[in-house]
Each structure stands twice: as C-alpha cells, then as structure tokens.
N, C-alpha and C. Protein backbone atom coordinates (compact mmCIF):
# COMPACT_ATOMS: atom_id res chain seq x y z
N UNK A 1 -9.23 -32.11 -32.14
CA UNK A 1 -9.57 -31.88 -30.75
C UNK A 1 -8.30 -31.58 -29.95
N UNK A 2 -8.34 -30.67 -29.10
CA UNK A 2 -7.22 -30.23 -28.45
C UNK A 2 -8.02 -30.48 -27.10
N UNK A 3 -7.11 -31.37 -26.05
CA UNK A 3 -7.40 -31.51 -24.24
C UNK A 3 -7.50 -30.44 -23.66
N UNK A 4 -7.41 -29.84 -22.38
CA UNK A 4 -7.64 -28.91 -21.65
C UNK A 4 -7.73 -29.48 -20.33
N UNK A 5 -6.96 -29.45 -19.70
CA UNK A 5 -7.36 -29.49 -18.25
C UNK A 5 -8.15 -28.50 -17.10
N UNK A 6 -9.36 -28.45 -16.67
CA UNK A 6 -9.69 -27.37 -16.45
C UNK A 6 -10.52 -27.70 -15.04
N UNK A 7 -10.39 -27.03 -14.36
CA UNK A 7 -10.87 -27.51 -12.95
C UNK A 7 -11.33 -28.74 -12.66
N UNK A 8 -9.83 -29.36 -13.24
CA UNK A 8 -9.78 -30.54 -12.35
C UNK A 8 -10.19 -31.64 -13.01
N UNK A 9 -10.87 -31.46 -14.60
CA UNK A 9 -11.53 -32.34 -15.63
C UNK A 9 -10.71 -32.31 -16.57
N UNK A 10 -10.52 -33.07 -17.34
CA UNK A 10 -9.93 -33.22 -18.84
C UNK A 10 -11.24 -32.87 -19.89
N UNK A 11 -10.90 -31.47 -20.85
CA UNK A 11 -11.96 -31.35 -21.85
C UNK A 11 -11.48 -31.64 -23.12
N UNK A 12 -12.05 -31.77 -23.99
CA UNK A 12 -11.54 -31.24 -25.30
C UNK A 12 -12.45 -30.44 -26.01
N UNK A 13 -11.37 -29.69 -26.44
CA UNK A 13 -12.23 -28.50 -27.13
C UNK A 13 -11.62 -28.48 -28.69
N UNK A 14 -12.64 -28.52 -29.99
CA UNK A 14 -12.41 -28.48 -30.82
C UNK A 14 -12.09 -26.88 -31.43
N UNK A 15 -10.66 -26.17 -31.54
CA UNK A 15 -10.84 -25.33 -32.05
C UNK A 15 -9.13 -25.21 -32.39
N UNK A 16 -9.06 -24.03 -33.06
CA UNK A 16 -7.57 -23.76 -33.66
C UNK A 16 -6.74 -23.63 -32.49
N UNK A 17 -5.34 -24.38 -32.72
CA UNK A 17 -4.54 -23.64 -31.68
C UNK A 17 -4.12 -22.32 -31.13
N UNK A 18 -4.36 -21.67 -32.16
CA UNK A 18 -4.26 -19.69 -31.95
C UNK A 18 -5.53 -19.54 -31.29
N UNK A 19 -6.29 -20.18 -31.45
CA UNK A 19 -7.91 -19.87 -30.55
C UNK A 19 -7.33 -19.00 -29.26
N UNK A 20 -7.90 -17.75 -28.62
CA UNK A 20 -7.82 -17.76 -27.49
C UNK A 20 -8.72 -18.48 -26.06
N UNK A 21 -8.01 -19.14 -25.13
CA UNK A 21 -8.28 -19.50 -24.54
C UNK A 21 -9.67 -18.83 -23.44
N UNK A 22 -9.83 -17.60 -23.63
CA UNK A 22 -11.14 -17.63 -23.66
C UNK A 22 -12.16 -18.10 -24.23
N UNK A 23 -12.21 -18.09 -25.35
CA UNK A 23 -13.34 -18.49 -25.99
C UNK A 23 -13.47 -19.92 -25.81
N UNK A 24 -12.50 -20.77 -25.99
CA UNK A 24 -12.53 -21.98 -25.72
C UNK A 24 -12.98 -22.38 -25.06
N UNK A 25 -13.09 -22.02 -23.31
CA UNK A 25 -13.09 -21.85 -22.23
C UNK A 25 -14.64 -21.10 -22.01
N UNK A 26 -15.22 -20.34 -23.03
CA UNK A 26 -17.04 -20.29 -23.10
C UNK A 26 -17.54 -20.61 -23.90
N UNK A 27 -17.00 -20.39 -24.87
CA UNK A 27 -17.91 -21.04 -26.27
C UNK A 27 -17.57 -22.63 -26.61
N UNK A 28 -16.81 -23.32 -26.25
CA UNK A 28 -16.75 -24.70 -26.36
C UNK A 28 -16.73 -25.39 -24.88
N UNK A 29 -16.25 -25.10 -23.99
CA UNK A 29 -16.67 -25.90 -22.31
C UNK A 29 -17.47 -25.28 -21.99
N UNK A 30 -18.37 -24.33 -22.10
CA UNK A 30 -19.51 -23.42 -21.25
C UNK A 30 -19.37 -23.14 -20.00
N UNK A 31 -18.32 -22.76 -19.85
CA UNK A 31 -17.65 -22.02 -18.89
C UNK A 31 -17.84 -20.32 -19.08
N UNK A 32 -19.11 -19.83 -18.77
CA UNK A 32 -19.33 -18.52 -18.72
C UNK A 32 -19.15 -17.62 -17.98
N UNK A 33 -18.57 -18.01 -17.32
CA UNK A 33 -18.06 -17.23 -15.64
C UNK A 33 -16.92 -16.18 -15.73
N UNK A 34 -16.06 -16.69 -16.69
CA UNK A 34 -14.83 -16.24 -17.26
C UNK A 34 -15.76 -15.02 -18.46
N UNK A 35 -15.20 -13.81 -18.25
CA UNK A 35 -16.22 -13.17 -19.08
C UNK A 35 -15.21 -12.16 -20.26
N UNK A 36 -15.49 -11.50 -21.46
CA UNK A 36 -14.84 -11.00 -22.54
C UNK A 36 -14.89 -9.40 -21.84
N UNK A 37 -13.87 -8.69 -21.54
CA UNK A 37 -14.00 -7.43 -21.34
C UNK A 37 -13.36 -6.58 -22.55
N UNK A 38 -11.93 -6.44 -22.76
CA UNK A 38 -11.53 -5.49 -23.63
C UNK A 38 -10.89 -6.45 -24.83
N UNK A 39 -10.56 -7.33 -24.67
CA UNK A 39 -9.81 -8.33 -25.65
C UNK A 39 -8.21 -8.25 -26.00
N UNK A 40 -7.87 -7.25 -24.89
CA UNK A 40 -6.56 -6.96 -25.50
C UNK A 40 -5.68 -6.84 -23.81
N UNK A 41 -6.05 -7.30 -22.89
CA UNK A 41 -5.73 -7.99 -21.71
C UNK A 41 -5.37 -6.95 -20.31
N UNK A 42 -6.65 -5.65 -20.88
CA UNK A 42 -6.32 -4.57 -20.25
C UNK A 42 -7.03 -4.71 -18.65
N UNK A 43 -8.56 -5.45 -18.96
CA UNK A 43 -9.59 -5.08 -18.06
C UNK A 43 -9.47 -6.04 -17.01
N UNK A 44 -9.31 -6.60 -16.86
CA UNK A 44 -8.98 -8.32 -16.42
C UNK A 44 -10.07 -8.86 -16.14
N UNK A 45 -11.18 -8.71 -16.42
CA UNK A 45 -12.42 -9.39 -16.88
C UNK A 45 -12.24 -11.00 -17.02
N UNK A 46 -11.30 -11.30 -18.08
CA UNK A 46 -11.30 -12.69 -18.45
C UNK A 46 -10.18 -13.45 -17.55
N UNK A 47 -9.41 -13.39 -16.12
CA UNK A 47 -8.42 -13.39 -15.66
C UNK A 47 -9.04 -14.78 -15.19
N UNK A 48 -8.13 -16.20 -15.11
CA UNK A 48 -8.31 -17.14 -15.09
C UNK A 48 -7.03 -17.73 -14.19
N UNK A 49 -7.17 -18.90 -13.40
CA UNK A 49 -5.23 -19.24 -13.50
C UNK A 49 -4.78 -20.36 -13.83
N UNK A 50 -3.48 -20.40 -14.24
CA UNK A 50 -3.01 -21.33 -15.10
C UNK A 50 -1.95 -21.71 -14.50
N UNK A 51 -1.42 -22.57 -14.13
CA UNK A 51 -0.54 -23.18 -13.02
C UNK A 51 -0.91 -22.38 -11.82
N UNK A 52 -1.57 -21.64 -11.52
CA UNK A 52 -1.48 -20.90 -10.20
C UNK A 52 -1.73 -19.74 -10.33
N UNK A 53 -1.09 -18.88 -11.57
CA UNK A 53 -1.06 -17.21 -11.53
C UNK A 53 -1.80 -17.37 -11.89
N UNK A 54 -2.21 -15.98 -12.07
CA UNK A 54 -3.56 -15.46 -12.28
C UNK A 54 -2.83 -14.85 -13.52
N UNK A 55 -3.64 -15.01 -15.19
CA UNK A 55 -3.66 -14.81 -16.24
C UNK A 55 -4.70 -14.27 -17.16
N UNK A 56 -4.85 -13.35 -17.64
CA UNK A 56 -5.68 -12.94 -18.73
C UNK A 56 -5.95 -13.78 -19.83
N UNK A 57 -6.82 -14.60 -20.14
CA UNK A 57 -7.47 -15.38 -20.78
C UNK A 57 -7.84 -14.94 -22.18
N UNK A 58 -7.66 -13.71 -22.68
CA UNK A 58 -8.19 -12.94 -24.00
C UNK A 58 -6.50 -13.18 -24.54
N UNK A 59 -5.39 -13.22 -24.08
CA UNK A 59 -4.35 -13.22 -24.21
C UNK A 59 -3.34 -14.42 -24.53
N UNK A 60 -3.94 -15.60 -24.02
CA UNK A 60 -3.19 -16.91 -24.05
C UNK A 60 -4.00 -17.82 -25.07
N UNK A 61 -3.30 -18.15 -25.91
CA UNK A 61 -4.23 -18.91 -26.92
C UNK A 61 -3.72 -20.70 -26.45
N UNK A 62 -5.27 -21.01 -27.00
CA UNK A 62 -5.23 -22.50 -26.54
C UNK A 62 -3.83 -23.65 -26.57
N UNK A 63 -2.99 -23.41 -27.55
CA UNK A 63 -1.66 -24.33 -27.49
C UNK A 63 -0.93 -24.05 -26.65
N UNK A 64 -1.33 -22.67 -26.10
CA UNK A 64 -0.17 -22.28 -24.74
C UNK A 64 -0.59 -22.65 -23.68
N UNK A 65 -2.19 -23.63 -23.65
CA UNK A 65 -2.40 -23.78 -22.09
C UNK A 65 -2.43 -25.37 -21.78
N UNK A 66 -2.13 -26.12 -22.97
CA UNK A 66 -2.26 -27.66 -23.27
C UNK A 66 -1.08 -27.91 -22.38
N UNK A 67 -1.78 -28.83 -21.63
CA UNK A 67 -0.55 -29.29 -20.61
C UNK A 67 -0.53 -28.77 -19.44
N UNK A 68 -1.77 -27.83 -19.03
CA UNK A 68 -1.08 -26.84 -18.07
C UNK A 68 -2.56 -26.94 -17.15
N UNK A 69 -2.38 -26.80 -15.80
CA UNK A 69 -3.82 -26.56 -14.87
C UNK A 69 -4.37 -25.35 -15.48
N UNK A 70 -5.24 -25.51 -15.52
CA UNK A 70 -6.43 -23.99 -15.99
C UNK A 70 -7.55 -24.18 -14.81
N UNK A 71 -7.39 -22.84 -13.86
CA UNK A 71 -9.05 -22.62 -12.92
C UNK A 71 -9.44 -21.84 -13.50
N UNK A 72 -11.24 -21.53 -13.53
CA UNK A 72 -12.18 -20.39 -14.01
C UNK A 72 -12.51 -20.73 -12.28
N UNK A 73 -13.19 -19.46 -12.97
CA UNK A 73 -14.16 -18.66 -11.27
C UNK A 73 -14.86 -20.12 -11.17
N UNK A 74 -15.29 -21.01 -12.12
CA UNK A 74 -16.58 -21.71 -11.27
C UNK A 74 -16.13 -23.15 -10.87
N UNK A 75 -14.71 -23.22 -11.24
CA UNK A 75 -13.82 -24.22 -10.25
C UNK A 75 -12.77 -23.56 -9.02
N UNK A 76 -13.50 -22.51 -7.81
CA UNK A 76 -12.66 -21.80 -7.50
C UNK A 76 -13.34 -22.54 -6.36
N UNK A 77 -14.64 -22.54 -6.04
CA UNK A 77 -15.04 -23.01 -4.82
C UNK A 77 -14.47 -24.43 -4.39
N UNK A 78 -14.62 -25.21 -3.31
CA UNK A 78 -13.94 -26.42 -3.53
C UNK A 78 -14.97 -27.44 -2.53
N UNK A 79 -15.87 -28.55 -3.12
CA UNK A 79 -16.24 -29.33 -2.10
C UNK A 79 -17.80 -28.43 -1.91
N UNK A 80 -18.36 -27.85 -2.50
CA UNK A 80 -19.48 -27.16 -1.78
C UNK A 80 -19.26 -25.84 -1.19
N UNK A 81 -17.90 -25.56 -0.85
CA UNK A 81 -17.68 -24.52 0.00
C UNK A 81 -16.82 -23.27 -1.09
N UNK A 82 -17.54 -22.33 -0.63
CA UNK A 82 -16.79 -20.97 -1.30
C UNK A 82 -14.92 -20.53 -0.82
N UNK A 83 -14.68 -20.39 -1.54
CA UNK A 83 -13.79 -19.99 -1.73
C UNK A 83 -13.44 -18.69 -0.60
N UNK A 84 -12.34 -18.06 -0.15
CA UNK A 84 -12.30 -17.15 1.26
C UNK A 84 -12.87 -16.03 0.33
N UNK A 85 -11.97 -15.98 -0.64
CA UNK A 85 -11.66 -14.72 -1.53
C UNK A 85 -13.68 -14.30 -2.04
N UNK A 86 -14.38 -15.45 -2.44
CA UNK A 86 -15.78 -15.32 -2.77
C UNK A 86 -16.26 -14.90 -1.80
N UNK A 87 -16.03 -15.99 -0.20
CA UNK A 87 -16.81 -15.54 0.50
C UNK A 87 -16.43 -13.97 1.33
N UNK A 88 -15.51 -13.45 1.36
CA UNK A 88 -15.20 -12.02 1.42
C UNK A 88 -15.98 -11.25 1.01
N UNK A 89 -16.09 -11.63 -0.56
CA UNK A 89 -17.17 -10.86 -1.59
C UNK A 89 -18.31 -10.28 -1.31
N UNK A 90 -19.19 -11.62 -0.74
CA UNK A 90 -20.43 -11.29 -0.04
C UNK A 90 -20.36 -10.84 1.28
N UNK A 91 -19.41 -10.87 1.76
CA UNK A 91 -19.76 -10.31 3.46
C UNK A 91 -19.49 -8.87 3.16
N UNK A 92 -18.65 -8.21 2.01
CA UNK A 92 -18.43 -6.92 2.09
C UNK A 92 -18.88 -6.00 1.34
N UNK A 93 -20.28 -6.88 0.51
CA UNK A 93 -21.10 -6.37 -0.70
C UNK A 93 -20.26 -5.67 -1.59
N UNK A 94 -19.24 -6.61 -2.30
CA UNK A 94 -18.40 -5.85 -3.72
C UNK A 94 -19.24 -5.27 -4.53
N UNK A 95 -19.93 -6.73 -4.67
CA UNK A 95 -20.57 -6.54 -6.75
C UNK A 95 -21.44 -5.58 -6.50
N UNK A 96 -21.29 -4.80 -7.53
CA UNK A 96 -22.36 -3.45 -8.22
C UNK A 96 -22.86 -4.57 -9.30
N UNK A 97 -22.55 -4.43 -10.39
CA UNK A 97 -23.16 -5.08 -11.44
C UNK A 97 -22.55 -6.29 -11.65
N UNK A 98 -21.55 -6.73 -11.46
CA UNK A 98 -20.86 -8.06 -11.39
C UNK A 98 -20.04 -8.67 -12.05
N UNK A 99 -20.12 -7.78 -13.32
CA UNK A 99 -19.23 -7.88 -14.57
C UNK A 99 -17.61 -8.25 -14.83
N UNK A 100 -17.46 -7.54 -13.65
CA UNK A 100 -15.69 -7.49 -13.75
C UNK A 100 -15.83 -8.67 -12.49
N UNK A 101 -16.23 -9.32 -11.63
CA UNK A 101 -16.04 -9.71 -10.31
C UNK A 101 -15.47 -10.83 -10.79
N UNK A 102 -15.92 -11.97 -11.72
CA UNK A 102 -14.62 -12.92 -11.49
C UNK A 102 -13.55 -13.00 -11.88
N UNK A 103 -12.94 -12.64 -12.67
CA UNK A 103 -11.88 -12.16 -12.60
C UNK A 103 -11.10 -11.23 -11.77
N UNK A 104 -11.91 -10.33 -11.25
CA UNK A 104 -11.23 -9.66 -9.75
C UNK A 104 -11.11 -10.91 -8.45
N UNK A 105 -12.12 -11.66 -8.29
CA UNK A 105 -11.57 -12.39 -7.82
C UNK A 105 -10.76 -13.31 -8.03
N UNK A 106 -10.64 -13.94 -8.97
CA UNK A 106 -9.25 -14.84 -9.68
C UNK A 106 -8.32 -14.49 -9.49
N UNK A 107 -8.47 -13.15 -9.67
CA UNK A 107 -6.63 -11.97 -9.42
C UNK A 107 -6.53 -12.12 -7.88
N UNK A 108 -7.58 -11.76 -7.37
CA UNK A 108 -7.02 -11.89 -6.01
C UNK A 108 -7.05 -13.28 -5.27
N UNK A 109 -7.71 -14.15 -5.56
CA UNK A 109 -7.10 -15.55 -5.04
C UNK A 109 -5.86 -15.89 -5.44
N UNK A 110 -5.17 -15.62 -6.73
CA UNK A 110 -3.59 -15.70 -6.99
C UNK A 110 -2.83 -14.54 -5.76
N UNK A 111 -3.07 -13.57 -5.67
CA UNK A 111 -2.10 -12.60 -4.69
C UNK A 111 -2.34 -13.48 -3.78
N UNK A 112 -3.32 -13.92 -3.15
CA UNK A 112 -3.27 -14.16 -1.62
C UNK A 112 -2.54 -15.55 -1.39
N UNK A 113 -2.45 -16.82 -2.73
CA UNK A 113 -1.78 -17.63 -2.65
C UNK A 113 -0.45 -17.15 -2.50
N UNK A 114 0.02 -16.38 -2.95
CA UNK A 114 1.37 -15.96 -3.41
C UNK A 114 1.81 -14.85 -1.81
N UNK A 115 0.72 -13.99 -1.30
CA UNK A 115 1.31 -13.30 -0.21
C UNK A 115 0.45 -13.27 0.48
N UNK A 116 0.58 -14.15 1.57
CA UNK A 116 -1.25 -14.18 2.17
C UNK A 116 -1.14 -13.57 2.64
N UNK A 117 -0.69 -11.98 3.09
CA UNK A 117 -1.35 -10.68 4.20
C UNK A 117 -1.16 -9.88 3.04
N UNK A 118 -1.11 -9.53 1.96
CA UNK A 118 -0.86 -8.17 1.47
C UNK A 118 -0.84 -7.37 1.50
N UNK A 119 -0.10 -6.21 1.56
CA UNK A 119 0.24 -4.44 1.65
C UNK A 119 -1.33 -3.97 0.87
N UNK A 120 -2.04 -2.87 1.48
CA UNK A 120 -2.21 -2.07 0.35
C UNK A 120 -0.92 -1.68 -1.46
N UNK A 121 0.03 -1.62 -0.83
CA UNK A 121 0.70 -1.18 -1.91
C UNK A 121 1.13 -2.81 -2.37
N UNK A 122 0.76 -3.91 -2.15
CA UNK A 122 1.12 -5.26 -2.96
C UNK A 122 -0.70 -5.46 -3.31
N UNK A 123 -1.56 -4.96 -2.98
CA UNK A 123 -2.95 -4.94 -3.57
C UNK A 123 -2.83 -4.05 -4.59
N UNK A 124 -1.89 -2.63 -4.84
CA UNK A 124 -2.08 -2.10 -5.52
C UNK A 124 -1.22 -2.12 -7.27
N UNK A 125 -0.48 -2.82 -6.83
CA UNK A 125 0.67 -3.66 -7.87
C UNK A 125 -0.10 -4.55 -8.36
N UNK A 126 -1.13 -5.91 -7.84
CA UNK A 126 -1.40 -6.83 -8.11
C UNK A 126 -2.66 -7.12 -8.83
N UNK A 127 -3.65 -6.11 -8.38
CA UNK A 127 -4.88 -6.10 -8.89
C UNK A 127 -5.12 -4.76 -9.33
N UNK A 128 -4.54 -4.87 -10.74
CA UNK A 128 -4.82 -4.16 -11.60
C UNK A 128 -6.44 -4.17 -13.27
N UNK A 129 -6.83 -5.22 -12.75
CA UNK A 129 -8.54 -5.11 -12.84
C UNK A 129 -9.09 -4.15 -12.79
N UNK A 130 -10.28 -3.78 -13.81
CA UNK A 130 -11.05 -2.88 -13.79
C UNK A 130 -12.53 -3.00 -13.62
N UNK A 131 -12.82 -1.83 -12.73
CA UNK A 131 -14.60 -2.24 -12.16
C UNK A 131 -14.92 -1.10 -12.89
N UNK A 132 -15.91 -0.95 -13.56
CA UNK A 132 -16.28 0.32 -14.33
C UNK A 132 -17.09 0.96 -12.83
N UNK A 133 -18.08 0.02 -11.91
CA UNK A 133 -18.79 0.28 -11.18
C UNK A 133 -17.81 1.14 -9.91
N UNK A 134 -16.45 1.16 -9.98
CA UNK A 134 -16.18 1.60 -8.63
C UNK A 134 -16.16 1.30 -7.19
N UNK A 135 -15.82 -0.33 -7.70
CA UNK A 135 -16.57 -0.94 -5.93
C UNK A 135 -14.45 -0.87 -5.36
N UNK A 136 -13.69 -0.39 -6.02
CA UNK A 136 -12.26 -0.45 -5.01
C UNK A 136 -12.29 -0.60 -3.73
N UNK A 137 -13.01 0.23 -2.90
CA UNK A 137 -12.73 0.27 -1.44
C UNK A 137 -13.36 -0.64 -0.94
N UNK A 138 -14.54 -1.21 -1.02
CA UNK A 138 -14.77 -2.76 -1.52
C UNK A 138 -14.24 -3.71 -1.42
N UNK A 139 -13.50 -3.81 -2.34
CA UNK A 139 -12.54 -4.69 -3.17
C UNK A 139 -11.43 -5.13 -1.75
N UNK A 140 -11.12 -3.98 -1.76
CA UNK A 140 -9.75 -3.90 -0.97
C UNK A 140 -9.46 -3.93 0.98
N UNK A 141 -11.35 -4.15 1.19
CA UNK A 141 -11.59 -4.44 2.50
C UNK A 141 -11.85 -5.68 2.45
N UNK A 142 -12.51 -6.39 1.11
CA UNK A 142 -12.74 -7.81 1.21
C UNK A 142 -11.13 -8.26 1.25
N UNK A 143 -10.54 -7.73 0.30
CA UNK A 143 -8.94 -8.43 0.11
C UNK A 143 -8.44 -8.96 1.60
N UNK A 144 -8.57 -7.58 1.96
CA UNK A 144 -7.90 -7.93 3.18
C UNK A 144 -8.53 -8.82 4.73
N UNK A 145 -9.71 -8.25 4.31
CA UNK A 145 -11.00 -9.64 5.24
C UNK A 145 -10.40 -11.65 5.04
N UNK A 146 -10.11 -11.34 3.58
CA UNK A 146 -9.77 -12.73 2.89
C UNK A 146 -8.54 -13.31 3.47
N UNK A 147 -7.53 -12.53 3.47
CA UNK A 147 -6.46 -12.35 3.97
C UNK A 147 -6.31 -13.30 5.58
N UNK A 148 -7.41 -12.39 6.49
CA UNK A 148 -7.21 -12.82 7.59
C UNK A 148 -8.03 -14.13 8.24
N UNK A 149 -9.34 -14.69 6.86
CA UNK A 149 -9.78 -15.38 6.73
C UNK A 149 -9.42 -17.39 7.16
C-alpha cells in the first residue's frame, strides 16, 4: 500500500510505484473527475495539482507524489462552495461536452493562484489544454471573469 494525500484525506492506494498517478487517482480512490486524454501529457485532460501547480497526472507516477498535496477537480470546491474558477464556468457557459473541463480548470485555478489578473498573453503561455469542442473564447472570458472574482 502506498499513502496519498489527496484533497485533504490520507488514501492508500494499492499499486506499483511506476503506476501513474492517474490511474491511481481513478481506478483505486474513484476519483473520476480527473479524466485520461492522450497519455502522454499533451491534452491536459488529466491536469491535477500537486503542491499547488498544476500537473499532468498521465505523467507523474505514484512514488513521485508520496509526500506531496495532490487536488483533483472534486477537491477544488471548498466548504459547499464552488470554486471562482468553476463558478466562472457556469456563468460563461464553457462546457460543450465537458471532457477536457477539469483539467482546464485545474490549469487555470493554478495560473490565477500564481497571477491573479492574467495577460491574455500569460493565459496564453499557461493554459495550454486542449478542448476538441472549441469553447477558447469561453475559456478565456471565464479566466478573466475569475480573475476579477
């Protein structure tokens, strides 16, 4: 059994240390929120954070996160209450299909910790996530809604 600290709980998850911390993270805590896009840490689908940044989860295998805070999307809210970055989401109708959204939002709750007004051009450095659906302009009015949130 390997621990996990993960929004805020101590888990253990039985699996290899090379495991990637995705899977761990759905197939052993049922944490499905965090979702598998390309596996090779392109899409940011599985983007999670781990001390704070925002990290690709298909990419970090479980011995690299022992010891370390791990949030998924469904420890993002806090107390009942959504998160700015979520509630942005819905006021500016992102999701098309929804696929890529937590992890777009994960990415962008790390930028906004890190620069709470962001540039278009520090949105465009930072959230490099992929929506197959095309919701960018979207994306990038909630960002900044969140921002002033």
């Amino acid at each position: 059994m390997t621990a996990l600290f993960v929004n805020g709980a101590k888990i253990d998850v039985d699996v290899e240390p090379d495991t990637p911390l995705l899977w761990a993270l759905r197939e052993n805590a049922g944490l499905t929120g965090t979702k598998y896009g390309c596996g090779i840490a392109q899409c940011g689908a599985c983007t999670v954070h781990i001390d704070g940044q925002a990290v690709r989860s298909c990419s970090v295998t479980v011995g690299d996160a022992v010891g370390k805070k791990i949030t998924t999307i469904e420890g993002l809210a806090q107390n009942g209450v959504l998160h700015r970055v979520q509630q942005a989401w819905i006021d500016h109708d992102v999701p098309q299909c929804g696929y890529c959204q937590s992890g777009m939002i994960m990415a962008v709750a790390a930028l906004l910790s890190e620069k709470p007004n962001p540039s278009d051009h520090d949105i465009d450095n930072a959230i490099t996530n992929i929506c197959r659906c095309g919701t960018f302009q979207q994306v990038r009015e909630a960002i900044h809604a969140a921002a002033k949130a």
